[in-house]
Protein backbone atom coordinates (compact mmCIF):
# COMPACT_ATOMS: atom_id res chain seq x y z
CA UNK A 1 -17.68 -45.69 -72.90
CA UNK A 2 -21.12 -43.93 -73.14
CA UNK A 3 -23.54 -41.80 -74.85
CA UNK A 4 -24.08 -38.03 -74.82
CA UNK A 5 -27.29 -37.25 -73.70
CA UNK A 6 -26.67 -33.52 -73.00
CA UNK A 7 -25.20 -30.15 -74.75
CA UNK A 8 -26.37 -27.10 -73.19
CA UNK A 9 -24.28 -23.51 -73.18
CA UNK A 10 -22.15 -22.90 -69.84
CA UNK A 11 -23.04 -19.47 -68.10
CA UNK A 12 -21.04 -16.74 -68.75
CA UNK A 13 -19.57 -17.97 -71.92
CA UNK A 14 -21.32 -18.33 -75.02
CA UNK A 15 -18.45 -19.99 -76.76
CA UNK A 16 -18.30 -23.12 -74.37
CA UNK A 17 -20.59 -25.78 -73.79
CA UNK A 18 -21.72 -28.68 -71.70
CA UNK A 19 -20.89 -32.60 -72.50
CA UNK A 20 -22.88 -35.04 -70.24
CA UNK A 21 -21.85 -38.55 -71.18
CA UNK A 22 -23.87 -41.30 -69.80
CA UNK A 23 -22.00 -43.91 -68.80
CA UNK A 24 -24.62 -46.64 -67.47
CA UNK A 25 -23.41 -48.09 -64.42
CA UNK A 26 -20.96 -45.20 -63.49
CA UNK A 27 -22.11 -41.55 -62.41
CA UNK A 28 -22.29 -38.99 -65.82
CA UNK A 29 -19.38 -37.28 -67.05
CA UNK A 30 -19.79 -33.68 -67.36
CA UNK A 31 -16.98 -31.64 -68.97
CA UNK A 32 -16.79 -28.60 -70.82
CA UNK A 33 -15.68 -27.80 -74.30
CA UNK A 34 -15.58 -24.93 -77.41
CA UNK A 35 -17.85 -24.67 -79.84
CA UNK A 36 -15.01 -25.31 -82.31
CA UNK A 37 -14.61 -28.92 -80.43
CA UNK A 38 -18.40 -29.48 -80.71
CA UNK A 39 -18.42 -28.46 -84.52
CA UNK A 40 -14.79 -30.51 -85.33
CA UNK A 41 -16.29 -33.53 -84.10
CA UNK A 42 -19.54 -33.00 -84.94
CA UNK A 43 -21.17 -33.95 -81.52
CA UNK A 44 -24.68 -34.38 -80.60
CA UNK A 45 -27.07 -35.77 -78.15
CA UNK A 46 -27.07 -39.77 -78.69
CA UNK A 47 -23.72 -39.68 -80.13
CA UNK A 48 -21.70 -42.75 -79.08
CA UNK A 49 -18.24 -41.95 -77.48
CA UNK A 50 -15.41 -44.37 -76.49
CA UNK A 51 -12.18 -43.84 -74.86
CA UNK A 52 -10.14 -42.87 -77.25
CA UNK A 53 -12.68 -40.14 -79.07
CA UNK A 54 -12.97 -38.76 -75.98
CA UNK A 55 -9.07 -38.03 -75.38
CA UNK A 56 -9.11 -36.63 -79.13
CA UNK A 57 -11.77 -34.55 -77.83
CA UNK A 58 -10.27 -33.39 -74.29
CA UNK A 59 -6.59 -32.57 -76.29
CA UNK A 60 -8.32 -30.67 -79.35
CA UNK A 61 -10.08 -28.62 -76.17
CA UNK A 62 -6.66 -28.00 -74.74
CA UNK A 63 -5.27 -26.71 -77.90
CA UNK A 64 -8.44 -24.77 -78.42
CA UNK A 65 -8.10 -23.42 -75.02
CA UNK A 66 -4.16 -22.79 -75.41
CA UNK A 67 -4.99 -20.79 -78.81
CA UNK A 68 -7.53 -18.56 -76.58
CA UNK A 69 -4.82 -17.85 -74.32
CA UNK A 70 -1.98 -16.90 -76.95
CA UNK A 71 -5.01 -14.69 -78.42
CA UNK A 72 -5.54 -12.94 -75.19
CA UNK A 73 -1.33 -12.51 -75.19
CA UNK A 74 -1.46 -10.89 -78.63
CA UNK A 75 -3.98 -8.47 -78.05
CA UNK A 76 -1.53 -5.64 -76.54
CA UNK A 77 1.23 -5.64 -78.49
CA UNK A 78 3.01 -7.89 -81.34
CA UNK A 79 5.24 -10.99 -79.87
CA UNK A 80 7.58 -13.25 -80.58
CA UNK A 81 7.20 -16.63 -80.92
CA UNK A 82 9.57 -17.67 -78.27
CA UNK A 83 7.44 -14.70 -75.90
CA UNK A 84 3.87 -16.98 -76.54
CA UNK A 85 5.32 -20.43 -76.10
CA UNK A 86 7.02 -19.06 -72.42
CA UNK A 87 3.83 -17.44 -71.80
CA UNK A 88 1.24 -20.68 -72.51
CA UNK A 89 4.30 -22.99 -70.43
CA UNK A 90 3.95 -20.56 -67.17
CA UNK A 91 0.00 -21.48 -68.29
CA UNK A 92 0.58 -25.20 -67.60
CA UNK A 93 0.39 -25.75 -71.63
CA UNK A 94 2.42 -28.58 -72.58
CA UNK A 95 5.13 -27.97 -75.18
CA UNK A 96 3.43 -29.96 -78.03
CA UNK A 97 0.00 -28.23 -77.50
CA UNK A 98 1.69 -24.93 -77.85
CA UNK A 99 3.72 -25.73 -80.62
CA UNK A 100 0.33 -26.81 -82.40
CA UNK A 101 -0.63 -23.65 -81.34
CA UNK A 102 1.70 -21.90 -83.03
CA UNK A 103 1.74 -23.64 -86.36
CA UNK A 104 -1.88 -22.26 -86.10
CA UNK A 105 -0.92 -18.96 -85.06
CA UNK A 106 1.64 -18.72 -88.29
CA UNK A 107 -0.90 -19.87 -90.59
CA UNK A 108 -3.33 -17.36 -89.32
CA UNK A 109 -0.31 -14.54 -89.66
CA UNK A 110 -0.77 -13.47 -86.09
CA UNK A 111 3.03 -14.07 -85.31
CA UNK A 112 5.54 -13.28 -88.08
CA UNK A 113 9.56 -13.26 -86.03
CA UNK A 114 10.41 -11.33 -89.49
CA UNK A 115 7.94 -8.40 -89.58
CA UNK A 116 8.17 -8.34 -85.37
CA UNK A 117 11.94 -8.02 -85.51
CA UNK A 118 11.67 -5.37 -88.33
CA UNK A 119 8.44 -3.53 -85.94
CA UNK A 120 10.77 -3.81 -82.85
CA UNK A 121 13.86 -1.98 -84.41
CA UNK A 122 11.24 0.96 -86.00
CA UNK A 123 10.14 1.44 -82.78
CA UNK A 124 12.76 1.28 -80.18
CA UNK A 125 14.83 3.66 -82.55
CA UNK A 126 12.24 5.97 -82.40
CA UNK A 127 12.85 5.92 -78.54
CA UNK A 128 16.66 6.57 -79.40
CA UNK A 129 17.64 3.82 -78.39
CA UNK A 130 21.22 1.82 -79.74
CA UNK A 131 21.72 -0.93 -82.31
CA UNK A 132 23.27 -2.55 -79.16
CA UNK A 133 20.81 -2.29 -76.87
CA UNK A 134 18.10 -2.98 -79.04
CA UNK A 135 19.95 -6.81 -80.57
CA UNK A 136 20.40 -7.13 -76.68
CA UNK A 137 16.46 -6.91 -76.18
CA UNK A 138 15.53 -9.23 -79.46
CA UNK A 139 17.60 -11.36 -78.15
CA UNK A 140 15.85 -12.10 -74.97
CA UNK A 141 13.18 -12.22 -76.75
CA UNK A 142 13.95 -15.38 -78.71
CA UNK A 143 14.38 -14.12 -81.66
CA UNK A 144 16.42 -15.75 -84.26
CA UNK A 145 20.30 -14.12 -84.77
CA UNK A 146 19.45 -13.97 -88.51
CA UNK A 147 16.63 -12.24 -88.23
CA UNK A 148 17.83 -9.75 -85.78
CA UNK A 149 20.78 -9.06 -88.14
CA UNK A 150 18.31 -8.43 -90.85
CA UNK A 151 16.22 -5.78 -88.99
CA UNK A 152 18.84 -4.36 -87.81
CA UNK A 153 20.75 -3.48 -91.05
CA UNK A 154 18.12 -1.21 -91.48
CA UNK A 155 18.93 1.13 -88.42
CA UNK A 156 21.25 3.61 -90.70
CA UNK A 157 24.50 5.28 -89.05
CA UNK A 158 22.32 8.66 -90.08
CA UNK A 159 19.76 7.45 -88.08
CA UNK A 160 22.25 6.36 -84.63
CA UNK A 161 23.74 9.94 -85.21
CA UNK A 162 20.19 11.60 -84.69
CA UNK A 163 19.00 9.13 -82.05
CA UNK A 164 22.48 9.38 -79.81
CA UNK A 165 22.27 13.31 -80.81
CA UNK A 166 19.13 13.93 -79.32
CA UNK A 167 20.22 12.30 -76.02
CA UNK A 168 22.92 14.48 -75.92
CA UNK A 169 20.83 18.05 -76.57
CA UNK A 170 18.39 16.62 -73.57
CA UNK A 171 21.51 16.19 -71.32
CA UNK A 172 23.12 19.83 -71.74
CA UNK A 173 19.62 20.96 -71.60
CA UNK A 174 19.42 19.29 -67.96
CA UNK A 175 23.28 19.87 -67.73
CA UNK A 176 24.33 20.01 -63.79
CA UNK A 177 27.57 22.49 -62.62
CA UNK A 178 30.38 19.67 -63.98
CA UNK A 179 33.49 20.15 -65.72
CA UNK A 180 33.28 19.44 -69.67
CA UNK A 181 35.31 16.16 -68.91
CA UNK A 182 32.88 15.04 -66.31
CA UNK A 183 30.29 15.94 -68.53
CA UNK A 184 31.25 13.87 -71.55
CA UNK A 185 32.29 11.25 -69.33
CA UNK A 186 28.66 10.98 -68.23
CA UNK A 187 27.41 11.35 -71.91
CA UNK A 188 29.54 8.58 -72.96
CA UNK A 189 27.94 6.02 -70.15
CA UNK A 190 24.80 7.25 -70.99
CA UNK A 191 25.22 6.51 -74.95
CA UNK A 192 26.91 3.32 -73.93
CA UNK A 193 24.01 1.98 -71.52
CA UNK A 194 20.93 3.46 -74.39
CA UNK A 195 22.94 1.00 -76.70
CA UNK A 196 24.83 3.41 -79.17
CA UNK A 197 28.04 1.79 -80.42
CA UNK A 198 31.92 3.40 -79.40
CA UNK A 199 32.21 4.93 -83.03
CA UNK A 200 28.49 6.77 -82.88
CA UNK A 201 29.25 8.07 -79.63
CA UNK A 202 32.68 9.79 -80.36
CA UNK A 203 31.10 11.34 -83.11
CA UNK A 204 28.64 12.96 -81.34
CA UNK A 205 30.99 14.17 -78.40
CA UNK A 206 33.01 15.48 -81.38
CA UNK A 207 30.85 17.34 -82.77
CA UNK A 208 28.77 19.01 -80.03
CA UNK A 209 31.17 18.60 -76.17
CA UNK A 210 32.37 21.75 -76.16
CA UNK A 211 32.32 24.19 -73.31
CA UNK A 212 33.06 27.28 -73.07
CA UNK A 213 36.45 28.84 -70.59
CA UNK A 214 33.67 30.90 -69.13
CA UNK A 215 31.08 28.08 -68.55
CA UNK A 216 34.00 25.91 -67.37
CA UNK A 217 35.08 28.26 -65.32
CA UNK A 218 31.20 28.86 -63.56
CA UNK A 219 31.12 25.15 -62.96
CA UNK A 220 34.66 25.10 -61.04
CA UNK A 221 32.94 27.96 -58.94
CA UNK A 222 30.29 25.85 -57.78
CA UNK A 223 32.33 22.39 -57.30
CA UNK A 224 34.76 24.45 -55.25
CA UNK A 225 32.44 26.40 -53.09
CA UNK A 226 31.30 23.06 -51.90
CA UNK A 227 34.87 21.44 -51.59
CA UNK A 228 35.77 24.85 -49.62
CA UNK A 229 32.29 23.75 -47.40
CA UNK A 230 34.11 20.41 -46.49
CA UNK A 231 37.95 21.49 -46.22
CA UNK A 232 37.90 25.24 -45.01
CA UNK A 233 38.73 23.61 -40.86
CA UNK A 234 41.91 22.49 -42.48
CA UNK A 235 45.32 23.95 -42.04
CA UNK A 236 46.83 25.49 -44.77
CA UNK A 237 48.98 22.81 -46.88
CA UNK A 238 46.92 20.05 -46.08
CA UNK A 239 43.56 22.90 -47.05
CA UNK A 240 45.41 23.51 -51.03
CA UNK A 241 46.29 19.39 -51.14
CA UNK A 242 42.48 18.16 -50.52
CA UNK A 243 41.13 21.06 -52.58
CA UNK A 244 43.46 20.36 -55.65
CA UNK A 245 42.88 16.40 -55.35
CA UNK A 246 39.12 17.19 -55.31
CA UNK A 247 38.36 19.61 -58.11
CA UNK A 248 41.05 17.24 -60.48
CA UNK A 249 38.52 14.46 -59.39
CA UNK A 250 35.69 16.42 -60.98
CA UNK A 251 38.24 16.99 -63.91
CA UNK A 252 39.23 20.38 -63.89
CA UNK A 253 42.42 21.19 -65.15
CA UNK A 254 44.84 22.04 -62.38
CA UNK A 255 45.84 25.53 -64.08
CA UNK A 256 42.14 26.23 -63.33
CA UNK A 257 42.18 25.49 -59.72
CA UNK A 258 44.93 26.68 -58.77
CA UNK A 259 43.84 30.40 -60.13
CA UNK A 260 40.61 29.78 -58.45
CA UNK A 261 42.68 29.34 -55.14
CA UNK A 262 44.73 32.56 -55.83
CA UNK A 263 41.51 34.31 -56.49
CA UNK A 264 39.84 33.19 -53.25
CA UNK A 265 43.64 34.37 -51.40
CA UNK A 266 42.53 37.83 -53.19
């Protein structure tokens, strides 16, 4: 094949180096390589190199370069190991490079699917966030059902109480004019979409979705002024029907409406 008959650094990167293989009667190959590669192999000027040490070369650079990559990936955050190998394939790594890569990356301890999963679930419950939700996101992810079953046996029913709680002390904080059926209505989507399950969300409506007649009441005011806005051109009959049919919508009691409509005769 040839002979080496150059090593000298690349600009720019201290860590990579260039080959020149002579190759007699054909022009010099020049490629590039880690100085990992260069220490593996133990390359040096007048170094003979045939065919096939120079594809052992060229792959061990690929791997090398791969491991780079997932290093670059890991510097933000933890991942998965299903997150790195979809990463280094939209890379162009081929599935058996990154596969070495991650053997390398388990031995080093820099991906761990147990202590990620267990990280994920401490975190994301801090954000009150659901059990639900939460096993939803793991599992895109890639992470193994086992392991997601394990972290997640640590998110207590004390702790889904106080998550799904506070959601529901920000919403009656930011609570709009809405009957208190509209309103837990709206909680309950809420809890259901943050990933809190059925029985975790009816105690927390039970415990805390109470409203007041006079609150109640000051909401109807305000839906009805507006359906009054809408209907008030409307003949008599046909002004009560559309009224009545669009308060109930915004679930108020009909008892209710109907004494706001003898109040507003009054």
């Amino acid at each position: 094949m040839g002979t080496i008959i150059e090593i000298a650094p690349t600009k720019g990167n201290g860590e990579r180096f260039w080959l020149v293989i002579d190759r007699a009667e054909e022009p010099p190959l020049k490629l590039t390589v880690d100085q990992d590669v260069l220490l593996q192999f133990r390359l040096k000027k007048g170094m003979a190199v045939d065919e096939a040490l120079l594809r052992e070369i060229i792959a061990a650079d690929g791997v090398k370069k791969a491991y780079q990559q997932a290093l670059y990936f890991l510097a933000r955050r933890m991942r998965s190991e299903q997150e790195i190998i979809r990463h280094l394939r939209k890379k162009g790594v081929a599935d058996a490079v990154a596969e070495q890569v991650l053997k390398k990356l388990r031995a080093e301890r820099y991906v761990d699917d147990e202590a990620f999963a267990r990280a994920y679930v401490c975190t994301q419950k801090k954000a009150a966030k659901g059990p639900l939700l939460i096993r939803a996101e793991l599992e895109r992810l890639g992470v193994p059902t086992s392991l997601i079953e394990q972290s997640l046996a640590e998110y207590s029913w004390e702790e889904q109480l106080h998550g799904a709680r506070a959601l529901f002390e920000k919403a009656k904080r930011q609570r709009r004019a809405e009957s208190a059926r509209a309103f837990s209505e709206r909680i309950r989507q809420q809890l259901g979409r943050k990933g809190f399950p059925h029985e975790v969300i009816a105690a927390v409506l039970e415990e805390g979705s109470g409203q007041t007649d006079e609150q109640e009441w000051e909401a109807l005011v305000v839906q009805a002024e507006k359906a009054h806005r809408r209907y008030a051109q409307h003949p008599r009959p046909l002004y009560e029907q559309k009224m009545r049919q669009a308060l109930y919508r915004k679930g108020f009691s009909l008892p209710l409406i109907d004494e706001w409509l003898r109040s507003r005769d009054g």
